[in-house]
N, C-alpha and C. Protein backbone atom coordinates (compact mmCIF):
# COMPACT_ATOMS: atom_id res chain seq x y z
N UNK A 1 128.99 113.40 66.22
CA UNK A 1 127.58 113.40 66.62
C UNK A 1 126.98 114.73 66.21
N UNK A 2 125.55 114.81 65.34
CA UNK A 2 125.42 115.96 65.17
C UNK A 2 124.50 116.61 66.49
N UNK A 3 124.22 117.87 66.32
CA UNK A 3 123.79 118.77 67.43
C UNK A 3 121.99 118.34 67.39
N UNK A 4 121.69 117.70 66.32
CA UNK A 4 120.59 117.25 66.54
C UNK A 4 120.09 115.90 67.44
N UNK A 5 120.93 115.25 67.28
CA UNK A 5 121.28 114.29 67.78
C UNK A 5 121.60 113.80 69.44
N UNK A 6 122.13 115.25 69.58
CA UNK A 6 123.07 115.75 71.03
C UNK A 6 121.88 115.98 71.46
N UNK A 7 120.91 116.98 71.17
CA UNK A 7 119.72 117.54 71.43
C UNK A 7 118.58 116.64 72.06
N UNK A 8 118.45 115.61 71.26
CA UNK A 8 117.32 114.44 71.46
C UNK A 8 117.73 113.79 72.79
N UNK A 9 118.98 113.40 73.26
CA UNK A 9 119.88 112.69 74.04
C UNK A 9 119.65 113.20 75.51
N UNK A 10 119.81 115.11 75.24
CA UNK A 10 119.26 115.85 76.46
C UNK A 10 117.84 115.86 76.45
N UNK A 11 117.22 116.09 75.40
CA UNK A 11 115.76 115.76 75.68
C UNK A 11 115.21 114.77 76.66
N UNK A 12 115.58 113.37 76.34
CA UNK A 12 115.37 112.37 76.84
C UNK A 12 115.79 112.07 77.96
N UNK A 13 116.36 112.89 78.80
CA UNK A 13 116.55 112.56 80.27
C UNK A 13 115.37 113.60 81.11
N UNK A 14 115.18 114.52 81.00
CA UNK A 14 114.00 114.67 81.55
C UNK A 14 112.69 114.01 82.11
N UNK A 15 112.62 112.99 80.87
CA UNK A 15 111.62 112.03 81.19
C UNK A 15 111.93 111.13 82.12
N UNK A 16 113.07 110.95 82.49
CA UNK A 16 113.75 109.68 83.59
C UNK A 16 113.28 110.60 84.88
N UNK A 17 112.94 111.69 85.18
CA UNK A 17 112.89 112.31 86.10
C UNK A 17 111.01 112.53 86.75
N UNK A 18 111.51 112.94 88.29
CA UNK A 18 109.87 112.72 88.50
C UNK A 18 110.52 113.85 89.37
N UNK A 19 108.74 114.76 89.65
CA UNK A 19 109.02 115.80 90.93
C UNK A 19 107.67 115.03 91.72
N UNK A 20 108.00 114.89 93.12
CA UNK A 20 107.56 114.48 94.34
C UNK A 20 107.32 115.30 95.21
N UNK A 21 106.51 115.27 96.12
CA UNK A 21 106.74 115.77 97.73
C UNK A 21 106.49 114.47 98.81
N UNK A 22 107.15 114.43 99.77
CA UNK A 22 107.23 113.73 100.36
C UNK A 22 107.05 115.05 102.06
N UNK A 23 106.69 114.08 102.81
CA UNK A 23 106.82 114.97 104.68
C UNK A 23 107.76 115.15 105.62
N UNK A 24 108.11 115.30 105.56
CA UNK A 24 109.49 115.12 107.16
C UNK A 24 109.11 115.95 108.19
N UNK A 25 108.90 115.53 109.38
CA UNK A 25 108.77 116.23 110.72
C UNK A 25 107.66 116.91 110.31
N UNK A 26 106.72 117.24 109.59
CA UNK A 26 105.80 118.57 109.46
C UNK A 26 106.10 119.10 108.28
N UNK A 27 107.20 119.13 107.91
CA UNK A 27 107.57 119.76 106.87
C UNK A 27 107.73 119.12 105.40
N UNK A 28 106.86 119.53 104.31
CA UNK A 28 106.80 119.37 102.95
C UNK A 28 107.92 119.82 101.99
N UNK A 29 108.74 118.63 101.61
CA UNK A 29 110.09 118.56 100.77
C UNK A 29 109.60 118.24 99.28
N UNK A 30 110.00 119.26 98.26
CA UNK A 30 109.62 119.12 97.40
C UNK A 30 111.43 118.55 96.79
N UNK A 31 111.34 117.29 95.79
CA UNK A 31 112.45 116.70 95.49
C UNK A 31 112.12 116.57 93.47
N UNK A 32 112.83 116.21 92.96
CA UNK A 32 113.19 116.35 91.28
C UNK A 32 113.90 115.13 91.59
N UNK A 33 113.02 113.77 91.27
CA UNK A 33 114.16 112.25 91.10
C UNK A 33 114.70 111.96 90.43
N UNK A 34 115.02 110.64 90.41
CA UNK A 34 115.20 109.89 88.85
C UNK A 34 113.88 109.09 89.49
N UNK A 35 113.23 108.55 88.21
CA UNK A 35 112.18 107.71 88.65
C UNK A 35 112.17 106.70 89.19
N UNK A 36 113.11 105.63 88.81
CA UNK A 36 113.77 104.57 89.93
C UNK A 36 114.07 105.05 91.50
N UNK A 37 114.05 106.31 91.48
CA UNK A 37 114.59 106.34 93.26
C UNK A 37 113.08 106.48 94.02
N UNK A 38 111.88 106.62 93.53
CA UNK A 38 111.12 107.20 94.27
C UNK A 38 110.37 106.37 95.38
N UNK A 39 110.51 104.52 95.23
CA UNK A 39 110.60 104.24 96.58
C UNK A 39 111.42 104.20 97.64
N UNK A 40 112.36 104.36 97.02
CA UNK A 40 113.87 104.73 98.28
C UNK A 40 113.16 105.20 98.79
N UNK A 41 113.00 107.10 98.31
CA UNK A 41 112.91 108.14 98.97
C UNK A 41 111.88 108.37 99.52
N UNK A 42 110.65 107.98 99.03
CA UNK A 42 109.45 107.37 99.89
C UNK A 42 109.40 106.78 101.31
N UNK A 43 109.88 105.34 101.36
CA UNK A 43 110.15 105.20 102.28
C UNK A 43 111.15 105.35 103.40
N UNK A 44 112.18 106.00 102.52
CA UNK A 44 113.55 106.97 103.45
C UNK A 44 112.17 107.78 104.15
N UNK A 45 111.64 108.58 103.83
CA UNK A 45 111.05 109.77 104.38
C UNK A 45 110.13 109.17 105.81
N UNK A 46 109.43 108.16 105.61
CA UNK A 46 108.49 107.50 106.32
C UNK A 46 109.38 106.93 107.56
N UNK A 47 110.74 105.97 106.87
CA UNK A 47 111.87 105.83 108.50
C UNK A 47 112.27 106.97 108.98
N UNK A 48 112.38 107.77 108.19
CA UNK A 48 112.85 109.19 109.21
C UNK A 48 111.97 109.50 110.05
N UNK A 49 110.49 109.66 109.70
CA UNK A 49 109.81 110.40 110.53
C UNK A 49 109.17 109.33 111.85
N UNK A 50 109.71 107.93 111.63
CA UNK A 50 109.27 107.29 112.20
C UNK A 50 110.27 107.20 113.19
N UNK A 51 111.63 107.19 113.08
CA UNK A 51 113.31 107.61 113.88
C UNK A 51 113.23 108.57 114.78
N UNK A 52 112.82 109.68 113.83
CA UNK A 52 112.64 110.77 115.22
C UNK A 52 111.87 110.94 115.76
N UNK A 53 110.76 110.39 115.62
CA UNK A 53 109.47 110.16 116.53
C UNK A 53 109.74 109.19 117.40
N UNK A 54 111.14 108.28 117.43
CA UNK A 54 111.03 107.70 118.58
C UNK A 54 112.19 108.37 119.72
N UNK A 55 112.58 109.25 118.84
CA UNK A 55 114.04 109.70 119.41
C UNK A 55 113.07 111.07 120.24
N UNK A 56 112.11 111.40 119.93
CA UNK A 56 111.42 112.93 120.20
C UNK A 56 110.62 112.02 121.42
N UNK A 57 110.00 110.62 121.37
CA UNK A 57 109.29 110.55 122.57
C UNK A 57 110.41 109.81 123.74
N UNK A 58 111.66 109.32 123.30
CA UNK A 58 112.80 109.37 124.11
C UNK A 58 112.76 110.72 124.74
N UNK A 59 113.41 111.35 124.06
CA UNK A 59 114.42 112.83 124.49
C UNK A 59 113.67 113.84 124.70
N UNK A 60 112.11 114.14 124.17
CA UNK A 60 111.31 114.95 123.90
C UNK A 60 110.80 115.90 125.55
N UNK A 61 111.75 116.01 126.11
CA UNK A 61 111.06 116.22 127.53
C UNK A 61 111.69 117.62 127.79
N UNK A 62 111.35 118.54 126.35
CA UNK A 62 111.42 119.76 126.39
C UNK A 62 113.21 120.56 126.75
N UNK A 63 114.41 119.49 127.37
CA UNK A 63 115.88 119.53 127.51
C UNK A 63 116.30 119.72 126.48
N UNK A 64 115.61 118.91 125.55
CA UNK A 64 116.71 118.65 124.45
C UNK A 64 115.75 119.45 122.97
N UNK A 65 116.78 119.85 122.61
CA UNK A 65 116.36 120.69 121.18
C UNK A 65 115.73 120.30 119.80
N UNK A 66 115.52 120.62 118.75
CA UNK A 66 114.92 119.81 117.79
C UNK A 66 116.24 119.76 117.22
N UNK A 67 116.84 120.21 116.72
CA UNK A 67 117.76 119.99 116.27
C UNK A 67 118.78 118.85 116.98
N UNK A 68 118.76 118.75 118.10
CA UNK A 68 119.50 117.62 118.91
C UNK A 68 118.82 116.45 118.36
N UNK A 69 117.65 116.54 118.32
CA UNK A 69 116.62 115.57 117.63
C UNK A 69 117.28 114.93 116.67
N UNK A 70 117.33 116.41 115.37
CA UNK A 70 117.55 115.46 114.61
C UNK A 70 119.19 114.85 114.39
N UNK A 71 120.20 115.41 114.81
CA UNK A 71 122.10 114.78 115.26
C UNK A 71 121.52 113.85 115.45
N UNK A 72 121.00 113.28 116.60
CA UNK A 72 120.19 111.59 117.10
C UNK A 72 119.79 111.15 115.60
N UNK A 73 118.95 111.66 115.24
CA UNK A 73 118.54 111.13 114.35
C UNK A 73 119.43 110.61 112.85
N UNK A 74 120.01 111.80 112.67
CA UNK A 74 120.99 111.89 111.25
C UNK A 74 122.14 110.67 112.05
N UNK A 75 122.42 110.73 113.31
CA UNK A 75 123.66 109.42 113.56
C UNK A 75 123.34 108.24 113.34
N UNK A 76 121.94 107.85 113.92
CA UNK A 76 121.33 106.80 113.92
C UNK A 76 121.37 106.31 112.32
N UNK A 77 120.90 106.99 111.37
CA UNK A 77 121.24 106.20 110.24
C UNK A 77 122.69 106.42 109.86
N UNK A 78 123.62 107.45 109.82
CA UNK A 78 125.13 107.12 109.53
C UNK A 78 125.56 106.06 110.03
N UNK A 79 125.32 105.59 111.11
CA UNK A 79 125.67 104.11 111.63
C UNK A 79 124.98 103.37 110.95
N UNK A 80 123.87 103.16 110.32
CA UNK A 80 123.49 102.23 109.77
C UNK A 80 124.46 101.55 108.80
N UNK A 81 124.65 103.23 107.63
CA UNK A 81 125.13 102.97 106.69
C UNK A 81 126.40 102.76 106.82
N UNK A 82 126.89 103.25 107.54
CA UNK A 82 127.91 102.47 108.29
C UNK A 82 128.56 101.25 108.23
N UNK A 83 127.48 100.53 109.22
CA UNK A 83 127.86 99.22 109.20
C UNK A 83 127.22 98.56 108.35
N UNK A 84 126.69 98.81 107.16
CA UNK A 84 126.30 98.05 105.61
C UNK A 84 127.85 98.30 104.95
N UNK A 85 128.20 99.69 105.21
CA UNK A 85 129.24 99.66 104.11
C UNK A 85 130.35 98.52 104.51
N UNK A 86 130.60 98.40 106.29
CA UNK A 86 131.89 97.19 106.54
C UNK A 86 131.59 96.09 106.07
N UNK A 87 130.12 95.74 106.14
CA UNK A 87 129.46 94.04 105.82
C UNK A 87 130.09 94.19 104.52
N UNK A 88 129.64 94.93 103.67
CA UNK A 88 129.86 94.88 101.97
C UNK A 88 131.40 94.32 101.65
N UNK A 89 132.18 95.77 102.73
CA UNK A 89 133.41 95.13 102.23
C UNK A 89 133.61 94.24 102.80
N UNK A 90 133.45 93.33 103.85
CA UNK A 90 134.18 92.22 104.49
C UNK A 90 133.15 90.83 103.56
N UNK A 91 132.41 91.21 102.96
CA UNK A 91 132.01 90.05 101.86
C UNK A 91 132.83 90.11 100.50
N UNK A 92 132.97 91.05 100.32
CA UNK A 92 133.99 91.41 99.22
C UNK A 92 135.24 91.16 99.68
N UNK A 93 136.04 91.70 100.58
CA UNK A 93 137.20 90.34 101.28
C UNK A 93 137.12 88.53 101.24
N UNK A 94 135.69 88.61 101.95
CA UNK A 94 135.67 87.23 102.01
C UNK A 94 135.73 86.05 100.73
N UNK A 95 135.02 86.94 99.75
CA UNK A 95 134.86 86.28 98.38
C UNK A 95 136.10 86.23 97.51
N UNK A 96 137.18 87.58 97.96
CA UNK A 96 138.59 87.64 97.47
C UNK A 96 139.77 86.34 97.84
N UNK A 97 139.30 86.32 99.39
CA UNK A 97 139.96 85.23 99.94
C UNK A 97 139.75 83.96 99.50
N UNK A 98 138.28 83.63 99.57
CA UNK A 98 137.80 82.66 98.72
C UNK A 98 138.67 82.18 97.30
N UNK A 99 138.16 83.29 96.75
CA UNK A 99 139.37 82.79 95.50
C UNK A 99 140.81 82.49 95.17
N UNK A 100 141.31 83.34 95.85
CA UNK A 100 143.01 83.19 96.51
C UNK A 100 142.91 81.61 96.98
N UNK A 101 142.83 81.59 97.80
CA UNK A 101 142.56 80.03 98.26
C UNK A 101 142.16 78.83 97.53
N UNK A 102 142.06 79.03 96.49
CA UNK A 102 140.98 78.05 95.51
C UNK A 102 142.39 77.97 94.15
N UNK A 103 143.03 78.82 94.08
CA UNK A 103 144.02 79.15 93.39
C UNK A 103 145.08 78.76 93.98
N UNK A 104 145.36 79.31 95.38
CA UNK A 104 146.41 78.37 95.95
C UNK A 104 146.48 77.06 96.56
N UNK A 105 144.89 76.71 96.51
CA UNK A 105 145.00 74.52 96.13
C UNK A 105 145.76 74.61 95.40
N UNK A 106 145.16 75.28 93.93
CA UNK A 106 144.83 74.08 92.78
C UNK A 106 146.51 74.26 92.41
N UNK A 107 147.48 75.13 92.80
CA UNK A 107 149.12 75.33 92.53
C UNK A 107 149.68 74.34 93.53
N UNK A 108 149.29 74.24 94.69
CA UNK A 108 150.24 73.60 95.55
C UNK A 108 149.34 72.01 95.38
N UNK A 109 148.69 71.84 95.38
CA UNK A 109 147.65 70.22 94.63
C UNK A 109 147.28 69.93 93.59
N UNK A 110 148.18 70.20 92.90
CA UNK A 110 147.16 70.01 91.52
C UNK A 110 146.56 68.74 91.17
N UNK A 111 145.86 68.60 90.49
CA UNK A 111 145.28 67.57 89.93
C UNK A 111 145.52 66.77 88.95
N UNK A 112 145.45 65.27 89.13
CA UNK A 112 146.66 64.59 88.02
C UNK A 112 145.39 65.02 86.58
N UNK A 113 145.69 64.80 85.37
CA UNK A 113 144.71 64.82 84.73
C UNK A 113 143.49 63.38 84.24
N UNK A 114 142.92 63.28 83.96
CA UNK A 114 142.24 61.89 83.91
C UNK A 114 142.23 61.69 82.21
């Protein structure tokens, strides 16, 4: 590959990229995407602030810290993702099994041919 070549290749990812700001709590996050992520992170930003705004008018009774805030907050979605990641794999089990099973008919039944 020549270095011109190499050159154009890095060129061209820049453009896949976007700079954003988005809000959290008050605070203005300036982020560098890929351009495909920017409704994730859009609306990531909007459930967050909408999470700890319910966790702040829960807990908010001056006891508990902002930072406690946000642990509540940061758990609340680790559990999410969490329990997406077991669903995923136990469909990915299920679809494994599926096939195992479909394989061990067609060996122990087979089918006469027609």
């Amino acid at each position: 590959m020549s270095s011109s070549t190499s050159n154009n290749t890095k060129a061209a990812k820049p453009y896949n990229k976007l700079d954003i700001t988005v809000k959290v709590d008050g605070s203005i996050i300036s982020l560098k995407i890929d351009r495909g992520d920017e409704q994730y992170i859009r609306s990531g930003a909007t459930e967050l602030n909408r999470v700890l705004g319910l966790y702040r008018q829960r807990y908010g009774d001056g006891a508990t810290s902002e930072i406690e805030l946000l642990r509540y907050t940061a758990l609340h979605f680790a559990s999410i993702v969490e329990e997406a990641r077991i669903k995923a794999e136990d469909q990915a089990l299920n679809a494994r099994l599926a096939t195992l099973k479909e394989k061990l008919e067609m060996a122990l039944y087979p089918h006469p041919a027609e």
